[in-house]
Protein backbone atom coordinates (compact mmCIF):
# COMPACT_ATOMS: atom_id res chain seq x y z
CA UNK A 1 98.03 81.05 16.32
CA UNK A 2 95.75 79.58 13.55
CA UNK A 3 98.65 79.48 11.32
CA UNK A 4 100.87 77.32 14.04
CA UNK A 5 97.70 75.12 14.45
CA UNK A 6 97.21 74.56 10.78
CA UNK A 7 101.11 74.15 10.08
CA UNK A 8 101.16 71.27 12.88
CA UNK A 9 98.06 69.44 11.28
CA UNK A 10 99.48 69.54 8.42
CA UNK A 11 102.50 67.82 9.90
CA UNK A 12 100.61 65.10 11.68
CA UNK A 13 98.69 64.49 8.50
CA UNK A 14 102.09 64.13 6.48
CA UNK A 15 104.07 61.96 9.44
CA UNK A 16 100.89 59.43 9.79
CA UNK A 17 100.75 58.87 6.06
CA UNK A 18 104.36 58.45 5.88
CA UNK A 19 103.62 55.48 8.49
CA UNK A 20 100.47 54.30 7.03
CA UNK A 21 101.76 54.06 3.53
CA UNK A 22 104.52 51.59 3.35
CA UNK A 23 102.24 49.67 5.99
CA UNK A 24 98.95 49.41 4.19
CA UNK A 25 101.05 48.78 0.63
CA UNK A 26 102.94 46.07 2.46
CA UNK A 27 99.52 44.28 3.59
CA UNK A 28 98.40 44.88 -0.05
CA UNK A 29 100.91 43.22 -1.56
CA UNK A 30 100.70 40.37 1.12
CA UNK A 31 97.01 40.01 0.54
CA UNK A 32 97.57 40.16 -3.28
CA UNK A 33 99.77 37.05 -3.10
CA UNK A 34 97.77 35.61 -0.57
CA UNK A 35 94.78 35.80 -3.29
CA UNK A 36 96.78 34.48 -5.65
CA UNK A 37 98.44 31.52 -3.93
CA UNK A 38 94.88 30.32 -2.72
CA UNK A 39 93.03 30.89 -6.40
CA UNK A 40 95.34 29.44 -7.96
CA UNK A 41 96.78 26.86 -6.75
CA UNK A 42 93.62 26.22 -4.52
CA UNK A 43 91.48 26.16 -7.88
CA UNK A 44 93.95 23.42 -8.91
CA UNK A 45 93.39 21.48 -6.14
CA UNK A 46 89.97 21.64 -5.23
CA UNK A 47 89.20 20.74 -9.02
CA UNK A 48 90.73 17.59 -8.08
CA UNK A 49 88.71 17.42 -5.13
CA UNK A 50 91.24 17.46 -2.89
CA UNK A 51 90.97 20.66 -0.26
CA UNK A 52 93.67 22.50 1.44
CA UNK A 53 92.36 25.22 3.88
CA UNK A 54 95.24 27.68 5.08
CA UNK A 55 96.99 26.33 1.47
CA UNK A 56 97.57 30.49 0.36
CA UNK A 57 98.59 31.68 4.14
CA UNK A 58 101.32 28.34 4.40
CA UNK A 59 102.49 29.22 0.46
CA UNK A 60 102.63 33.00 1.45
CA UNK A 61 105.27 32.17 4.34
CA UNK A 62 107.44 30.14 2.31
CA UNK A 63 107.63 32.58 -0.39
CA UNK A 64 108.74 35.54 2.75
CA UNK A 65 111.33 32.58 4.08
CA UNK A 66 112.57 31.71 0.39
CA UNK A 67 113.04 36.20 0.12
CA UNK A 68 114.63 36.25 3.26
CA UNK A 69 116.85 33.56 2.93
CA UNK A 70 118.01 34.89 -0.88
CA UNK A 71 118.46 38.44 1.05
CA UNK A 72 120.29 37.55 3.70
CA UNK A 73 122.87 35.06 1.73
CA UNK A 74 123.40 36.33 -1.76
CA UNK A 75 121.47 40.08 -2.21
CA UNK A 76 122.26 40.90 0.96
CA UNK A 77 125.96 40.12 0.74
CA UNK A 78 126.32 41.59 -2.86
CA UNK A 79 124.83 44.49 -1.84
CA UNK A 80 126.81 45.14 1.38
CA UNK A 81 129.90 44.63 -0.44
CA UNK A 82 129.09 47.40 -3.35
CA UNK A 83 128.02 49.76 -0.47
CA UNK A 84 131.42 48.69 1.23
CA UNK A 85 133.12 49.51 -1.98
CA UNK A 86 131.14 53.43 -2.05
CA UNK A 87 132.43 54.33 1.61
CA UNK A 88 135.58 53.46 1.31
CA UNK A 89 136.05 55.31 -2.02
CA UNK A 90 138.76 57.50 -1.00
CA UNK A 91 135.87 61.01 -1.32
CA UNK A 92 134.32 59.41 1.55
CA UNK A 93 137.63 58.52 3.41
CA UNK A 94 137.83 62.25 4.02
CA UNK A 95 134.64 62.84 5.91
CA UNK A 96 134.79 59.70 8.65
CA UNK A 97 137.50 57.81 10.07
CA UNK A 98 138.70 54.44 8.41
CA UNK A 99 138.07 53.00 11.76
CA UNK A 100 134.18 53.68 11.91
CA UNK A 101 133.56 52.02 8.78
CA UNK A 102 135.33 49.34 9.91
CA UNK A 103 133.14 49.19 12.94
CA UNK A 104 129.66 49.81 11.07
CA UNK A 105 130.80 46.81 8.98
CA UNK A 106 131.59 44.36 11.46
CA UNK A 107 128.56 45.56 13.44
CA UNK A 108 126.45 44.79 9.89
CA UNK A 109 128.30 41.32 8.98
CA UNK A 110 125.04 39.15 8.12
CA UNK A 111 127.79 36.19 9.24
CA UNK A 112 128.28 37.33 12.55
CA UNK A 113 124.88 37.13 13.50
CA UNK A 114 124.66 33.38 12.26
C-alpha cells in the first residue's frame, strides 16, 4: 500500500506541474512585457510630463490582438496548409479515411468561423 500511495503522489505532483507550468510561464511572460511596455514607454512619457496610467496593460492587449490577428490570417493559414500537406501524404492515406481529413479540415477552416 505505501508504494500505491507514493506512486499516486507522485502522479498528482507531476499532473499539477504539468498545469501550473505553461500557466505561471504564460503570466511571466505577460508580466515581463507588461514591465516593459510601462518602463519604457511610460519613462518616455512621464519625462515629458505627460502621464498615462494603465499605458503597459492597454499596450500589452494590442500586442495579444496584433499576435492573434497575424495567427489567425497568415501563420495560422500557412501552417494549416503544411499540416494539410503531411496528412494527406499518401503514408498517412493508409491509416484514416480521405473523408475524415476532409472533415477535420473543414471543421478547422479559420474562414468558416469568420
Amino acid at each position: 500500500m505505501t508504494s500505491g500511495l507514493w506512486a499516486r503522489v507522485r502522479r498528482y505532483y507531476l499532473a499539477g506541474l504539468l498545469v501550473l507550468a505553461p500557466t505561471a510561464l504564460t503570466l511571466w511572460v505577460a508580466w515581463t512585457f507588461f514591465t516593459f511596455f510601462d518602463g519604457i514607454l511610460g519613462g518616455q512619457l512621464r519625462a515629458r510630463g505627460i502621464s498615462v496610467f494603465g499605458l503597459g496593460f492597454v499596450l500589452l492587449n494590442l500586442l495579444l490582438l496584433l499576435l492573434g490577428w497575424l495567427t489567425t490570417n497568415f501563420l495560422g493559414k500557412r501552417l494549416f496548409l503544411v499540416w494539410d500537406g503531411v496528412m494527406h501524404r499518401p503514408t498517412r492515406r493508409a491509416l484514416a479515411a480521405p473523408d475524415a481529413f476532409a472533415s477535420c479540415r473543414q471543421e478547422l477552416d479559420p474562414h468558416r468561423l469568420s
